[in-house]
Protein backbone atom coordinates (compact mmCIF):
# COMPACT_ATOMS: atom_id res chain seq x y z
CA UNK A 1 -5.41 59.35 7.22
CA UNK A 2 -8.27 59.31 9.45
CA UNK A 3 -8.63 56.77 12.19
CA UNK A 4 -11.58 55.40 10.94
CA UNK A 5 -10.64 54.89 7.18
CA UNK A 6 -8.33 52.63 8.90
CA UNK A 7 -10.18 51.09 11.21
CA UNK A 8 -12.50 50.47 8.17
CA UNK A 9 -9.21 48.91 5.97
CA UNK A 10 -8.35 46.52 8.65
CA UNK A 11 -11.74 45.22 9.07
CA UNK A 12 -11.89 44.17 5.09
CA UNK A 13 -8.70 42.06 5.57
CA UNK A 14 -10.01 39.55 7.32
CA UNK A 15 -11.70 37.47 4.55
CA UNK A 16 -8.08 37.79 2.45
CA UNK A 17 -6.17 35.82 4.51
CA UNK A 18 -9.15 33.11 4.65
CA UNK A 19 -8.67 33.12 0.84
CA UNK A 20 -4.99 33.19 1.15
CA UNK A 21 -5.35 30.18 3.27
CA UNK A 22 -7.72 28.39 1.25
CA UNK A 23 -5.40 28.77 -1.56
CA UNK A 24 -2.14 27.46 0.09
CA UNK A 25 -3.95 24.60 2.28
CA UNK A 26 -3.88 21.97 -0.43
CA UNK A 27 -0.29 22.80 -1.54
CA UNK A 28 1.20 22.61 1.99
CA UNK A 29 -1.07 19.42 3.20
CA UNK A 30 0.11 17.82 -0.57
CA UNK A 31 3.91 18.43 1.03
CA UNK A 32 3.40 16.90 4.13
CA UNK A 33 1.71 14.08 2.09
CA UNK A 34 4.30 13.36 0.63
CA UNK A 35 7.24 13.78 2.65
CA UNK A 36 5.26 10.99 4.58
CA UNK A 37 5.22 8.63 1.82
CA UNK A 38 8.70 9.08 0.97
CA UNK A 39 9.47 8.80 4.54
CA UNK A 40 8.20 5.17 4.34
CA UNK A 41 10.21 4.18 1.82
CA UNK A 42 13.25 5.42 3.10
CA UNK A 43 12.42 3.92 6.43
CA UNK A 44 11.61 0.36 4.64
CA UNK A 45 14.67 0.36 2.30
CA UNK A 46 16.77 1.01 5.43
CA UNK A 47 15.25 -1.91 7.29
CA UNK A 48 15.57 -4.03 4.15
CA UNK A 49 19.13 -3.15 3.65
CA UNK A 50 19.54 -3.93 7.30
CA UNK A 51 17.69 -7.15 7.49
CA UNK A 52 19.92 -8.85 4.71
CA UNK A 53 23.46 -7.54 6.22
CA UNK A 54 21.62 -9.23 9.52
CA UNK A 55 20.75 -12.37 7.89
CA UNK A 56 24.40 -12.57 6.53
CA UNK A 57 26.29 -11.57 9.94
CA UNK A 58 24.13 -14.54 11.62
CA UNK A 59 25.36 -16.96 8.79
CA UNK A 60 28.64 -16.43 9.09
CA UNK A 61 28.88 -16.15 13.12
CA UNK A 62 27.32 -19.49 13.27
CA UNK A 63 27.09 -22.65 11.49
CA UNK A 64 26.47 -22.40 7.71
CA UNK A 65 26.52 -25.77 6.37
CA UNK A 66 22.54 -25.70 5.55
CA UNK A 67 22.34 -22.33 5.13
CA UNK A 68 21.26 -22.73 1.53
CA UNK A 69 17.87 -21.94 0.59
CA UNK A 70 14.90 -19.66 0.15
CA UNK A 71 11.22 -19.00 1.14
CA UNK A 72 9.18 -16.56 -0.59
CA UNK A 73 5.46 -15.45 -0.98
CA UNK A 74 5.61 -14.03 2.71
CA UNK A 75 5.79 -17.56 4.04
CA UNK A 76 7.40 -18.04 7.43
CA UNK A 77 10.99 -19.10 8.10
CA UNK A 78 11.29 -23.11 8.39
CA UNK A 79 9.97 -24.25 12.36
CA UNK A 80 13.33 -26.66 11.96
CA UNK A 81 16.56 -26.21 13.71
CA UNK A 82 18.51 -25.76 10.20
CA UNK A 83 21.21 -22.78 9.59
CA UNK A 84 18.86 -21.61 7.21
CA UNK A 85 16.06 -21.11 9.57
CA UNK A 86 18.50 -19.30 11.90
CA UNK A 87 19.26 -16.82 8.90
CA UNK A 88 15.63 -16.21 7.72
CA UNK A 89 15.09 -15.40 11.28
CA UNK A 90 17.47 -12.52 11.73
CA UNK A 91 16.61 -11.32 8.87
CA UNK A 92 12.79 -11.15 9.54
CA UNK A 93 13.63 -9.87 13.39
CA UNK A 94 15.27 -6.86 12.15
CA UNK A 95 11.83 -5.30 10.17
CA UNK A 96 9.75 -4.45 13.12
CA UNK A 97 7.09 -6.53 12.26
CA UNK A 98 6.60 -5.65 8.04
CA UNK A 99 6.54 -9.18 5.78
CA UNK A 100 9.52 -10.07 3.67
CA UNK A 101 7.84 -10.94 0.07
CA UNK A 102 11.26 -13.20 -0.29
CA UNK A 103 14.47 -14.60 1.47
CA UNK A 104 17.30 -16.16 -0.22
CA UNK A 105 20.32 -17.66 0.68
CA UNK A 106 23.76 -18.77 -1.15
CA UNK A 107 27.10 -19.86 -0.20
CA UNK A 108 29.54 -18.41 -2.92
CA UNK A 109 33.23 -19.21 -4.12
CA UNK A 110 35.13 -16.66 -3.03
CA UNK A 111 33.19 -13.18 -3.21
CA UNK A 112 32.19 -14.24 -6.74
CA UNK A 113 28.24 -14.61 -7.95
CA UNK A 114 28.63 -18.23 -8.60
CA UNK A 115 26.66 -20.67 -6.04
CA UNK A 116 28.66 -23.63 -4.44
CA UNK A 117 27.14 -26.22 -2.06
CA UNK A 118 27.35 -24.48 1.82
CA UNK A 119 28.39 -27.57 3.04
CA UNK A 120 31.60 -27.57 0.79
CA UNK A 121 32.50 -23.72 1.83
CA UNK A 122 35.34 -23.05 3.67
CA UNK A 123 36.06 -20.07 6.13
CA UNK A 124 38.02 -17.26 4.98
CA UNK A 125 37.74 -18.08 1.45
CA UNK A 126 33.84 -18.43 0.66
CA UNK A 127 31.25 -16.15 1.04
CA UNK A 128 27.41 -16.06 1.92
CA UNK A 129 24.84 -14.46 -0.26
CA UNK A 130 21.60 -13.30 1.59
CA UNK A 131 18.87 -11.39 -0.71
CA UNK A 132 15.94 -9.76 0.71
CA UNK A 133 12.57 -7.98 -0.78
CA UNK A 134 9.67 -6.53 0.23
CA UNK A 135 6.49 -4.91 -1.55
CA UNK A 136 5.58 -1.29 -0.30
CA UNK A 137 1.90 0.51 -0.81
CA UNK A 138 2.06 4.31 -0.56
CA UNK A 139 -0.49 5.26 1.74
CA UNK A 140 -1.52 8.71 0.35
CA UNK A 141 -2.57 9.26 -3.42
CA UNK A 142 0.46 11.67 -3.47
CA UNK A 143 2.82 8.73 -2.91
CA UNK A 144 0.66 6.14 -5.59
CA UNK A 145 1.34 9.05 -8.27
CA UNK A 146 4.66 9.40 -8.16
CA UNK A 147 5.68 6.00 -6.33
CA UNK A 148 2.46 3.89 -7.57
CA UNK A 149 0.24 1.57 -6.14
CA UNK A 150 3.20 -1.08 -4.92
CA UNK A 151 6.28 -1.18 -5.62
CA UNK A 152 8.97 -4.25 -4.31
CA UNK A 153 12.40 -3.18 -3.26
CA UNK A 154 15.52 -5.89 -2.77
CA UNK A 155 18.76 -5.56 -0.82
CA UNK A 156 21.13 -8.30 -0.46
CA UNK A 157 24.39 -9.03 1.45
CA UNK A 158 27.22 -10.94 0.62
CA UNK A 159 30.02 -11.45 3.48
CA UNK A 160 33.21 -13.70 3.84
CA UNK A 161 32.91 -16.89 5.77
């Protein structure tokens, strides 16, 4: 093969890989899309997950005879000095700034489901319940197809007294 019927291939093969690259652009930028999106929501069901074993750790390190109660709607924890309050606030600490949709909190018999009065718990038997959730918006279309436009995740804690 003559040097110039090569020099003359090479030069044609520049507009291929502009093709090529047109062609594999979307596809790649789609991935990175949506490893982005699902990156958030493994990041925010972490913190969730985290926030309510929080929440429960403070109740049962300190005092958890009003620790019974709930705020939801994205309202802020209770201004008032109340075990509660204290709870709601470790919770909320632990998300780095992203709004809990809802807070709850329980004391338990035992490490059953049913509710009891906090101030009638006792330590070592009882438990505290703490349930968290938060609403999450993709922020890529990728992420609203296959996640949709919001979607609210919950975690909750329950922990011996």
């Amino acid at each position: 093969m003559s040097e110039r019927s090569v020099t003359r291939r090479m030069r044609g093969d520049g507009g291929a890989a502009v093709v090529e690259a047109a062609f594999a652009m979307p596809l790649v930028l789609s991935l990175v899309m949506a490893l982005i999106d699902f990156g958030f929501v493994e990041l925010k069901t972490s913190q969730l997950s985290s926030a309510a074993r929080d929440g429960a750790r403070k109740g049962i390190v300190t005092s958890y005879t009003t620790a019974a109660g709930s705020v939801s709607g994205g309202a802020a924890c209770p201004s008032t000095s109340s075990d509660f309050a204290s709870i709601c606030t470790a919770a909320r600490s632990r998300l780095a700034g992203t709004s809990l949709d809802s807070i709850t909190v329980q004391c338990r018999q035992g490490i059953s489901t049913t509710p009891m009065a906090c101030g009638s718990a006792v330590r070592g038997v009882d438990s505290i319940y703490v349930s968290v959730s938060l609403t999450h918006s993709p922020l890529t279309i990728i992420g609203r197809t296959f996640i949709g436009n919001t979607k609210t995740y919950f975690s909750s804690a329950q922990m011996m007294l």
